[in-house]
PDB file of N, CA and C in Angstrom:
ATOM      1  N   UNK A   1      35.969 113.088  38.911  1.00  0.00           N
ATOM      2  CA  UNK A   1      36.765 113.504  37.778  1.00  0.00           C
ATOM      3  C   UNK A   1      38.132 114.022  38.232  1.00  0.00           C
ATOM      4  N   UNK A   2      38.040 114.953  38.880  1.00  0.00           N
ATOM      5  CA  UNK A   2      39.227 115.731  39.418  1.00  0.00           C
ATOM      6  C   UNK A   2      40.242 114.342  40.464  1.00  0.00           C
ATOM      7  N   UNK A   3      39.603 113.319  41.038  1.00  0.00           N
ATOM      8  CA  UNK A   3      40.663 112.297  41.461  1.00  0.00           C
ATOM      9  C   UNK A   3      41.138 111.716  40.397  1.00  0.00           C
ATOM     10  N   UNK A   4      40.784 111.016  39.792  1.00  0.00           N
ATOM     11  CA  UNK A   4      41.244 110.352  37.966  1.00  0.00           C
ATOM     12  C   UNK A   4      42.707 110.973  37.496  1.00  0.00           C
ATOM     13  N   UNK A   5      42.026 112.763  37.423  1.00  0.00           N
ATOM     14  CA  UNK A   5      43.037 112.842  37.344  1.00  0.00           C
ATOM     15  C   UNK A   5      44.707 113.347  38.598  1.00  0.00           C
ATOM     16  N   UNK A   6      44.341 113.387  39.574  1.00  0.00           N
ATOM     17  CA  UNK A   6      45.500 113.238  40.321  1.00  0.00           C
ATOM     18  C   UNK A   6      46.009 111.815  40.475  1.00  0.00           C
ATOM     19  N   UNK A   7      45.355 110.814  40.220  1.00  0.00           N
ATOM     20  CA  UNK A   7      45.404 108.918  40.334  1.00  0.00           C
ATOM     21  C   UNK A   7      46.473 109.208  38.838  1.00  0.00           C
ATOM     22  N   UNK A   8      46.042 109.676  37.853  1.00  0.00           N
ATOM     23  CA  UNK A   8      46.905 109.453  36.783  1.00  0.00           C
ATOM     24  C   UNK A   8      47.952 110.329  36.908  1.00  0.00           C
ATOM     25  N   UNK A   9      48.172 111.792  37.638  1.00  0.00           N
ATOM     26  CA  UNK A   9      49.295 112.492  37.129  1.00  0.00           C
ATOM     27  C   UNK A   9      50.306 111.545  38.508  1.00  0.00           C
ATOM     28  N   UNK A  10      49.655 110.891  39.815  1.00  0.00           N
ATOM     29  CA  UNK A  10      50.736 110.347  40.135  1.00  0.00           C
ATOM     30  C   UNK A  10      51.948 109.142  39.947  1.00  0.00           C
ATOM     31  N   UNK A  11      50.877 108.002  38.948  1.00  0.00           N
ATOM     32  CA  UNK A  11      50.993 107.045  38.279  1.00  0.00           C
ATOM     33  C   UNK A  11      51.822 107.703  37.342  1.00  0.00           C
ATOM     34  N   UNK A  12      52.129 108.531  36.949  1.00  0.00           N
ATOM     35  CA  UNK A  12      52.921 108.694  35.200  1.00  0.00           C
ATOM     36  C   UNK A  12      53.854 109.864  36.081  1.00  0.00           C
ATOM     37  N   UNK A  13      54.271 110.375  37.364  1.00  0.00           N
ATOM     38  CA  UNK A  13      55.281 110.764  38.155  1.00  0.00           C
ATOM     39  C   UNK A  13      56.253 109.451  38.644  1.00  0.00           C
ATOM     40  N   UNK A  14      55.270 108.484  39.124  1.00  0.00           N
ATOM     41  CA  UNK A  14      56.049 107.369  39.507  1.00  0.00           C
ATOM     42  C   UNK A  14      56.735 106.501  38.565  1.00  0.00           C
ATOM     43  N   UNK A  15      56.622 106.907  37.631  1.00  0.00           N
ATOM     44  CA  UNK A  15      57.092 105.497  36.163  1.00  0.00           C
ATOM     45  C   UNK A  15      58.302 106.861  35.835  1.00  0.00           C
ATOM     46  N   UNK A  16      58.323 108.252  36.011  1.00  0.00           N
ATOM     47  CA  UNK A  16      59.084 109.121  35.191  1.00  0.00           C
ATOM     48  C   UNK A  16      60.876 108.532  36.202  1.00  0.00           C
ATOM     49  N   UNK A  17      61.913 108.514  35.287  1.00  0.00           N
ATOM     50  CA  UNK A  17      62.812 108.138  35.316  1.00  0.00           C
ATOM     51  C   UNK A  17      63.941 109.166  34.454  1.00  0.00           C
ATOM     52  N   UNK A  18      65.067 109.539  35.492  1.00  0.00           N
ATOM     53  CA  UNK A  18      65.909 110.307  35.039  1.00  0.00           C
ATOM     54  C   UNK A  18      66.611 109.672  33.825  1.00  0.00           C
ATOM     55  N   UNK A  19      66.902 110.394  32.612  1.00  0.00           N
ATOM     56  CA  UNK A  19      67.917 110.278  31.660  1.00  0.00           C
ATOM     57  C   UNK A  19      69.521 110.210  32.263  1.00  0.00           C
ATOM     58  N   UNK A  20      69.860 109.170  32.563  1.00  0.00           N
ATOM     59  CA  UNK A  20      71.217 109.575  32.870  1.00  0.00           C
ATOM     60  C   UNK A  20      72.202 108.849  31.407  1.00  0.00           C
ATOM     61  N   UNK A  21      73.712 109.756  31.262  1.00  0.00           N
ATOM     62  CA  UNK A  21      73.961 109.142  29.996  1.00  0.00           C
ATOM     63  C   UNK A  21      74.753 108.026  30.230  1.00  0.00           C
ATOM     64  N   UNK A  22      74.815 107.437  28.869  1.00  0.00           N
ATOM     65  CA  UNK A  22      75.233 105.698  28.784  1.00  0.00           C
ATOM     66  C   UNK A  22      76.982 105.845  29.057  1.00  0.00           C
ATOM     67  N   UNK A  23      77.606 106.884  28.690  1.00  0.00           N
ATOM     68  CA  UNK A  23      78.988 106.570  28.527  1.00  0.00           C
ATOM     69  C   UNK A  23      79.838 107.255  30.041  1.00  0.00           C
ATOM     70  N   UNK A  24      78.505 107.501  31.178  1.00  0.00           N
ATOM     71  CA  UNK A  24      79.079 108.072  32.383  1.00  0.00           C
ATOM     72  C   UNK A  24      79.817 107.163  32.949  1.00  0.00           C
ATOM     73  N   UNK A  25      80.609 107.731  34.241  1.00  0.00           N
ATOM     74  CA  UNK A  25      81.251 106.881  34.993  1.00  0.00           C
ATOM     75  C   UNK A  25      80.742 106.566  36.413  1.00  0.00           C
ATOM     76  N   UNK A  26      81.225 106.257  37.216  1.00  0.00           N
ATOM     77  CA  UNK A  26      80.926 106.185  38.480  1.00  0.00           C
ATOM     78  C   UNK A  26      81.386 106.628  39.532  1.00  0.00           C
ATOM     79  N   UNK A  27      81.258 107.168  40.266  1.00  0.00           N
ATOM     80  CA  UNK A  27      82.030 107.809  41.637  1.00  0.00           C
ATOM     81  C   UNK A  27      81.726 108.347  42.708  1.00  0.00           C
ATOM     82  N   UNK A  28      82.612 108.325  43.658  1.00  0.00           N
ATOM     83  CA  UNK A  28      82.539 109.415  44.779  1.00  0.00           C
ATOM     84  C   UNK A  28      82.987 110.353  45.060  1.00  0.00           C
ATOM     85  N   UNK A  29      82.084 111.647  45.443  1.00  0.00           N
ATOM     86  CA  UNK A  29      82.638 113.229  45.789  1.00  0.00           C
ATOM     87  C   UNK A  29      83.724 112.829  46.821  1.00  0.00           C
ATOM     88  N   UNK A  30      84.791 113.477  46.529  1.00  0.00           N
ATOM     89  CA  UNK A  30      85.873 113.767  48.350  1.00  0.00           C
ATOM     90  C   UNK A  30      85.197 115.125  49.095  1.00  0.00           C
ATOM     91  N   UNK A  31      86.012 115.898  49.411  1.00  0.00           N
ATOM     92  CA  UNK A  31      86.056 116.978  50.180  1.00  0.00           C
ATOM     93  C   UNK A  31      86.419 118.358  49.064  1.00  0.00           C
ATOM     94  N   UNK A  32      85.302 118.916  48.638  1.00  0.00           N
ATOM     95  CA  UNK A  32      85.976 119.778  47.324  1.00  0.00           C
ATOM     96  C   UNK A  32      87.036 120.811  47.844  1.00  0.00           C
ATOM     97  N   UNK A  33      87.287 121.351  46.691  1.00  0.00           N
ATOM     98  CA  UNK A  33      88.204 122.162  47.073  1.00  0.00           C
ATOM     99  C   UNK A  33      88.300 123.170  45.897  1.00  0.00           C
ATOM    100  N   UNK A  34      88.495 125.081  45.693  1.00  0.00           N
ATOM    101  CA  UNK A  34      88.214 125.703  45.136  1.00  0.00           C
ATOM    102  C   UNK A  34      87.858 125.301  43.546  1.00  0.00           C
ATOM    103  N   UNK A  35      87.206 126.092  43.128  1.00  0.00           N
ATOM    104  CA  UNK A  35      86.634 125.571  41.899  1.00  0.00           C
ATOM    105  C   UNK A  35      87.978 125.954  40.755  1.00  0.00           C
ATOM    106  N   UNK A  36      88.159 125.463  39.671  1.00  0.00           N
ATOM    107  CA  UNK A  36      87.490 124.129  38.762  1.00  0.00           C
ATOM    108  C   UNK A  36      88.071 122.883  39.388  1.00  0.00           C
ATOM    109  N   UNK A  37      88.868 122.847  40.270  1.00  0.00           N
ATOM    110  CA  UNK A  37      89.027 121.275  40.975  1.00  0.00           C
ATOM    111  C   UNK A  37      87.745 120.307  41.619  1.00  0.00           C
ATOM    112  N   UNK A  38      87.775 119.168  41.348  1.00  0.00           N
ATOM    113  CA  UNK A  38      86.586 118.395  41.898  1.00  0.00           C
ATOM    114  C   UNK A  38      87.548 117.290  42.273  1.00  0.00           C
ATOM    115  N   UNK A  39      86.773 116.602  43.516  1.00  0.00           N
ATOM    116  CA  UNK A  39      87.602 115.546  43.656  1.00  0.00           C
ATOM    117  C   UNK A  39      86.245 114.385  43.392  1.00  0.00           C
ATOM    118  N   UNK A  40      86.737 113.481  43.049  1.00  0.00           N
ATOM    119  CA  UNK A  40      85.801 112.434  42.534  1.00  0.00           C
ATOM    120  C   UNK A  40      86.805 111.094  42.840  1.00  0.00           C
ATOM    121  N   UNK A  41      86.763 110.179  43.585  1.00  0.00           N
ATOM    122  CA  UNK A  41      87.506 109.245  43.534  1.00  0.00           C
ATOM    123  C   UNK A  41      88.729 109.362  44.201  1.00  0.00           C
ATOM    124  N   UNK A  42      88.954 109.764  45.217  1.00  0.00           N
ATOM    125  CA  UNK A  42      89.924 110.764  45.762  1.00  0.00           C
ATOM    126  C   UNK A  42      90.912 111.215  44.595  1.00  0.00           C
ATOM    127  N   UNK A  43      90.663 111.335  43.780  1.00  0.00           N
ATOM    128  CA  UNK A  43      91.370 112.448  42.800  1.00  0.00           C
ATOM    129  C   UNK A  43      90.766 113.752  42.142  1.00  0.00           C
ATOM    130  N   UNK A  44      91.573 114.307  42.211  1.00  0.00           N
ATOM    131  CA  UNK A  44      91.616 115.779  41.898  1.00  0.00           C
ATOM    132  C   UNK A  44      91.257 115.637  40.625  1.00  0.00           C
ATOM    133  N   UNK A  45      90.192 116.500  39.804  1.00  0.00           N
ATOM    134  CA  UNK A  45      89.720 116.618  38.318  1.00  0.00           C
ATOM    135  C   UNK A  45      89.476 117.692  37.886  1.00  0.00           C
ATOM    136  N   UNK A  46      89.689 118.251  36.681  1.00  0.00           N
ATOM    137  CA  UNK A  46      89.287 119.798  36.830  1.00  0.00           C
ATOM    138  C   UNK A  46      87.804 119.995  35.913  1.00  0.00           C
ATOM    139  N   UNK A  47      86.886 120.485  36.429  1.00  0.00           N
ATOM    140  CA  UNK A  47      85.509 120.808  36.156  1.00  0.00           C
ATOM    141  C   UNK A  47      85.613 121.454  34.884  1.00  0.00           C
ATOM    142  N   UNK A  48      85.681 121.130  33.205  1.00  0.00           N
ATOM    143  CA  UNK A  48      85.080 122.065  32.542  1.00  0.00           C
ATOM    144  C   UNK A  48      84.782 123.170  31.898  1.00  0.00           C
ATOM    145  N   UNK A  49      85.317 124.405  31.528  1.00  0.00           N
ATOM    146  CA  UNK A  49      84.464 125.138  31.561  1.00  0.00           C
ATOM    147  C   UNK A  49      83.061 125.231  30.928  1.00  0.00           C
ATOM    148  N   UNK A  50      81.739 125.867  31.494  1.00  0.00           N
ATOM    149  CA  UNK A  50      80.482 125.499  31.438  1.00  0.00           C
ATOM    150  C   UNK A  50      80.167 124.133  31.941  1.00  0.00           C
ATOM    151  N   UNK A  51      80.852 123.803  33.031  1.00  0.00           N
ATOM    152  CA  UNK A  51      80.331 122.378  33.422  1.00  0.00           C
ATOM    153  C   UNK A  51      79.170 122.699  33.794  1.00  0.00           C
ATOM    154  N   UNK A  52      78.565 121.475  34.095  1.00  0.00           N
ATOM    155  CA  UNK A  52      77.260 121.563  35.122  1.00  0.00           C
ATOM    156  C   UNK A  52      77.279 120.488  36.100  1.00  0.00           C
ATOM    157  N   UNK A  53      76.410 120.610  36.673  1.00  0.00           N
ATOM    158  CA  UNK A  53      76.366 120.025  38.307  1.00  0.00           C
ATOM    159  C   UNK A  53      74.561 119.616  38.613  1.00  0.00           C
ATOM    160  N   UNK A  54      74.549 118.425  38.197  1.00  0.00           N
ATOM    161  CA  UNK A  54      73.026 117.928  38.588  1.00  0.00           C
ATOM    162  C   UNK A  54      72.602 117.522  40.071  1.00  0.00           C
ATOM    163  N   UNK A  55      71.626 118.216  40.587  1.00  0.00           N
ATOM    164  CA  UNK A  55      71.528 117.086  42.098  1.00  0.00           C
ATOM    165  C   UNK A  55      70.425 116.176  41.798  1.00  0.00           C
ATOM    166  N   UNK A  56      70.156 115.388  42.821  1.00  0.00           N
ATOM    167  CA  UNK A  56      69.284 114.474  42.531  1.00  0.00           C
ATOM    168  C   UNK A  56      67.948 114.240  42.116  1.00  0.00           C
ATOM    169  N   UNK A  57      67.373 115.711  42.220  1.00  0.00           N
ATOM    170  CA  UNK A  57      66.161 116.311  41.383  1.00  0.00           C
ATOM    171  C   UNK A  57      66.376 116.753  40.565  1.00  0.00           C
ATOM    172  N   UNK A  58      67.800 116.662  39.224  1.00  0.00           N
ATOM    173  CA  UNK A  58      67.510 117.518  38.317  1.00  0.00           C
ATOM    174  C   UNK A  58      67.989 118.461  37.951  1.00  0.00           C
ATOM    175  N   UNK A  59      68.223 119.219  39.537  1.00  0.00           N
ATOM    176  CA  UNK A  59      68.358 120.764  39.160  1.00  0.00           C
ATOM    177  C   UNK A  59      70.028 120.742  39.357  1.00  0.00           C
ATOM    178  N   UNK A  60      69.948 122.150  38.465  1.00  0.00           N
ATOM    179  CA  UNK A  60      71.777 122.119  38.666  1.00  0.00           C
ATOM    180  C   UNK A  60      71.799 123.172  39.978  1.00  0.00           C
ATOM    181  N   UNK A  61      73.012 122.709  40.671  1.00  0.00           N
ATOM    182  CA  UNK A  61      73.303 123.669  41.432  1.00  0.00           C
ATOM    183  C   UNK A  61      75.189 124.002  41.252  1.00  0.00           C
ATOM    184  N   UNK A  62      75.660 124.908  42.206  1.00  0.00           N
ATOM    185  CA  UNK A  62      76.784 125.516  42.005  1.00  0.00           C
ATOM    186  C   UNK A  62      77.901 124.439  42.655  1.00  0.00           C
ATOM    187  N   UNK A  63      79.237 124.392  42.154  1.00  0.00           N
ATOM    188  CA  UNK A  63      80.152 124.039  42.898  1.00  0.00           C
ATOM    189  C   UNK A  63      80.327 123.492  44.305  1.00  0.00           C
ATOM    190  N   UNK A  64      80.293 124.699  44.888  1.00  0.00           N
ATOM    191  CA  UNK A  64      80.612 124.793  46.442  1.00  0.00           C
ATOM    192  C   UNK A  64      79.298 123.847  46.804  1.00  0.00           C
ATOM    193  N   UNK A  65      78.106 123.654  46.424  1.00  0.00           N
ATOM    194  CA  UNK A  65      77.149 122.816  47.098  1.00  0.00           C
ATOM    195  C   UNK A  65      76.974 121.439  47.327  1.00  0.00           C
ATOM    196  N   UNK A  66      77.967 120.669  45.934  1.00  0.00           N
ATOM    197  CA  UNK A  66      78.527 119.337  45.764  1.00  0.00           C
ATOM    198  C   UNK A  66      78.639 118.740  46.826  1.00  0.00           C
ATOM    199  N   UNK A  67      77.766 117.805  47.768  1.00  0.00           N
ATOM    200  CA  UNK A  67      78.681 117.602  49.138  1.00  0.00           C
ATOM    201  C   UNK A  67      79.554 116.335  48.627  1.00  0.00           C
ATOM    202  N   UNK A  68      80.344 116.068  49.844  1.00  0.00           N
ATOM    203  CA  UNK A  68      81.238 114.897  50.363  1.00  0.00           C
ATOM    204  C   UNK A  68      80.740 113.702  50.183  1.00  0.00           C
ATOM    205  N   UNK A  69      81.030 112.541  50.133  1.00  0.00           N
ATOM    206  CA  UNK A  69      80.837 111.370  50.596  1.00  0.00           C
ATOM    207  C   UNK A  69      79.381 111.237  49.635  1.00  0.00           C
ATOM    208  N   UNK A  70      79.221 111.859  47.800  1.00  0.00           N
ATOM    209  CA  UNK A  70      77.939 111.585  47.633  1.00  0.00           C
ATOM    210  C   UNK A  70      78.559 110.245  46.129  1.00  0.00           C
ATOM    211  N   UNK A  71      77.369 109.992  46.191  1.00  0.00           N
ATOM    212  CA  UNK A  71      77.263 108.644  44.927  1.00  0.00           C
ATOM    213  C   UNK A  71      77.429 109.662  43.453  1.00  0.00           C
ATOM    214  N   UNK A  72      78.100 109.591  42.733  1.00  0.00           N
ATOM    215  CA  UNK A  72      77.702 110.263  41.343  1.00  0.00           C
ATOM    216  C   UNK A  72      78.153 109.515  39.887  1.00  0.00           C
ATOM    217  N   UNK A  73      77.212 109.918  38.800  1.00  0.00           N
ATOM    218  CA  UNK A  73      77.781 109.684  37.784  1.00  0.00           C
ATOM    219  C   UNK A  73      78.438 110.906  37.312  1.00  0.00           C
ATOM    220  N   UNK A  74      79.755 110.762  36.569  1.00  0.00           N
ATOM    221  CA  UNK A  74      80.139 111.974  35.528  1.00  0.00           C
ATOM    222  C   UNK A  74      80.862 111.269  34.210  1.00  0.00           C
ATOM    223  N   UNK A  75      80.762 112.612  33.420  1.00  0.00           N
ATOM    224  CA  UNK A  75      81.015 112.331  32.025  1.00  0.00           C
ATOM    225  C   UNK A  75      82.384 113.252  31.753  1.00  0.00           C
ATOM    226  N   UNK A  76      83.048 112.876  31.073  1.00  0.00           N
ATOM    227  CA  UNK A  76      84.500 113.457  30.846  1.00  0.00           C
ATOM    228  C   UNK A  76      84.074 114.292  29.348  1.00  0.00           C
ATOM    229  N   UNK A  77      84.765 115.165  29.236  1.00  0.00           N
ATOM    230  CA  UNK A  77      84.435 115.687  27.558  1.00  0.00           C
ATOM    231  C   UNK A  77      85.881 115.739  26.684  1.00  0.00           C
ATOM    232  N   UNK A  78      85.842 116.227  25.789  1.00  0.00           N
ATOM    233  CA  UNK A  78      87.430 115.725  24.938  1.00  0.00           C
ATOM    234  C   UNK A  78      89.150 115.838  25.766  1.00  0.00           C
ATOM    235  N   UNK A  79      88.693 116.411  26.326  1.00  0.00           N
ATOM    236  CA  UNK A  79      89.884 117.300  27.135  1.00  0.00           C
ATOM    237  C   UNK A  79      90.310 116.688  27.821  1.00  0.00           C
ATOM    238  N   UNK A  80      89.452 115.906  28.587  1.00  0.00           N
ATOM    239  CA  UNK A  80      89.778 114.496  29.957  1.00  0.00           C
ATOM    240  C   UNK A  80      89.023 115.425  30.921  1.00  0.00           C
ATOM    241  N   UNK A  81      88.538 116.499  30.917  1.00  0.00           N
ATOM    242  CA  UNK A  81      88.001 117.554  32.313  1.00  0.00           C
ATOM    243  C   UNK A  81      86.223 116.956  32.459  1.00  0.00           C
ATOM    244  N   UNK A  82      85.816 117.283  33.668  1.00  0.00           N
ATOM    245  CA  UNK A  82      84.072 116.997  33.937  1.00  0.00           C
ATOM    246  C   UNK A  82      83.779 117.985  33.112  1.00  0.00           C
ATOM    247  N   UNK A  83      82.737 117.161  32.296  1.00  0.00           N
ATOM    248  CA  UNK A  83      81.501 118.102  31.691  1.00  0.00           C
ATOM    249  C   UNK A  83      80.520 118.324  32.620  1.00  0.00           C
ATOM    250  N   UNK A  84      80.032 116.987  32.891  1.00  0.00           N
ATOM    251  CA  UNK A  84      78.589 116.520  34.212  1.00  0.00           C
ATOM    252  C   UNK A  84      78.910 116.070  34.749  1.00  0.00           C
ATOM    253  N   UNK A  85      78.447 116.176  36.056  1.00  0.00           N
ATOM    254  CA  UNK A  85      77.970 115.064  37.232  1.00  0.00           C
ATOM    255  C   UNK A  85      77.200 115.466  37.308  1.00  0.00           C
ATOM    256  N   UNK A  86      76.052 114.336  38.112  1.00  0.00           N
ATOM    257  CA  UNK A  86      74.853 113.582  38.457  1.00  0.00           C
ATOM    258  C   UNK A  86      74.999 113.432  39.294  1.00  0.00           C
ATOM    259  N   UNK A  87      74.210 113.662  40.669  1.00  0.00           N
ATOM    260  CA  UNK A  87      74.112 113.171  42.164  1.00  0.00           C
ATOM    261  C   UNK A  87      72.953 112.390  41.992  1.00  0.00           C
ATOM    262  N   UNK A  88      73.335 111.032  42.415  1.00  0.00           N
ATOM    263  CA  UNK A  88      72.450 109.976  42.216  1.00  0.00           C
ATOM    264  C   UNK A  88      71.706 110.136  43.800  1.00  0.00           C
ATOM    265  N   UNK A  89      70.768 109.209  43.420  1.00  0.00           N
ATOM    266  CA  UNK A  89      69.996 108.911  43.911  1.00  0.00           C
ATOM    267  C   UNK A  89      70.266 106.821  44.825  1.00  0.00           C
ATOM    268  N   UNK A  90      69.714 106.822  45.243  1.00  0.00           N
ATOM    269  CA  UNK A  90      70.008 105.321  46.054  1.00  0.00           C
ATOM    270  C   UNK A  90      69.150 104.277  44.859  1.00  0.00           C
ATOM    271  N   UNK A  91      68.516 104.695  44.412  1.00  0.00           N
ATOM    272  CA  UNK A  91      67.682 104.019  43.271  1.00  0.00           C
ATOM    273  C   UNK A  91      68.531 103.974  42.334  1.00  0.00           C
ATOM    274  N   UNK A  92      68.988 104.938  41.858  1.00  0.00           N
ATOM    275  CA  UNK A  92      69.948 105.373  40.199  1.00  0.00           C
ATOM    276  C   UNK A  92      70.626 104.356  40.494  1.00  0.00           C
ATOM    277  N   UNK A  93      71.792 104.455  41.842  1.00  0.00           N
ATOM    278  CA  UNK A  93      73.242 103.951  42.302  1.00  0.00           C
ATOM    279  C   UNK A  93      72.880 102.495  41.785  1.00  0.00           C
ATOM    280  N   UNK A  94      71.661 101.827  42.625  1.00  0.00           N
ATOM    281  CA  UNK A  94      71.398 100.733  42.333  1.00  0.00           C
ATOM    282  C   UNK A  94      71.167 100.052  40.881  1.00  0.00           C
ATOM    283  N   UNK A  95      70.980 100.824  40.373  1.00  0.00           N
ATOM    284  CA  UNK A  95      70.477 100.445  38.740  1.00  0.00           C
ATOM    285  C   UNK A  95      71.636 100.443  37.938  1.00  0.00           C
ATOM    286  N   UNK A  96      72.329 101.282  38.005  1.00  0.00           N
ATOM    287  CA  UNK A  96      73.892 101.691  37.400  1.00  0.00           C
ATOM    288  C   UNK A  96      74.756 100.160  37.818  1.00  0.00           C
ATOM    289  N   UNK A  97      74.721  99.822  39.019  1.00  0.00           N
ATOM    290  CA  UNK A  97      75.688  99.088  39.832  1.00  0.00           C
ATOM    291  C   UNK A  97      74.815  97.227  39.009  1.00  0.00           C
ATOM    292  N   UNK A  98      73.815  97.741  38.696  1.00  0.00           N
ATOM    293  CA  UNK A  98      73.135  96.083  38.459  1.00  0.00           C
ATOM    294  C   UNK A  98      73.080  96.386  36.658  1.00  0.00           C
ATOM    295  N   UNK A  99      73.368  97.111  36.088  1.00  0.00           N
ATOM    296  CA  UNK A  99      73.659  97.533  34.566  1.00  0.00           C
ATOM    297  C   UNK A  99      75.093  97.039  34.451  1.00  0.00           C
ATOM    298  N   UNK A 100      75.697  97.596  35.588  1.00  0.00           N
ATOM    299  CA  UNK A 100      77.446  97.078  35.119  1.00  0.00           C
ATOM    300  C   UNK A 100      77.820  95.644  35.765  1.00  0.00           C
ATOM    301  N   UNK A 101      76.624  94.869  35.924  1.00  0.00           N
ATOM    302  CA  UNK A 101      77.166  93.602  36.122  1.00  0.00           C
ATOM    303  C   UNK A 101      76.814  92.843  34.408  1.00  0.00           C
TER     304      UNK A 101
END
């Protein structure tokens, strides 16, 4: 009984798939630099206020933790500033990159 159910909670972990949103963009972190600046694309962007910052599990973390050289989606909000980024994953990147063909 008790395998059944670890066989099923891993089966319905493996099918679970991040929400990422439809109208994001695509990019790469540079080398940040004090906050609200982000560089994304080697350009300078300004973060938001109440932005958030997803890593690749999900969780948000702070500014300064954003590394360099990572894959991301972000979303712009009325202003032209980051609302979100998303630190993808090598899976996401791939799916995003075969969506925009």
């Amino acid at each position: 009984m008790l395998a059944a159910v670890f066989a099923t909670a891993q089966i319905g972990y493996a099918q679970l798939q991040r929400l990422l949103p439809a109208n994001g963009k695509l990019g790469v972190t540079g080398e940040q630099r004090a906050l609200p600046v982000v560089i994304i694309n080697g350009q300078a962007a300004k973060l938001a206020p109440g932005g958030i910052i997803f890593d690749a599990s999900n969780r948000t973390i702070l500014h300064q933790s954003l590394p360099a050289n990572a894959d991301v989606l972000f979303q712009l909000d009325m202003n032209g500033d980051i609302q979100r980024i998303y630190l993808l994953t090598p899976e996401e990147r791939a799916r995003l990159d075969q969506a925009k063909r």
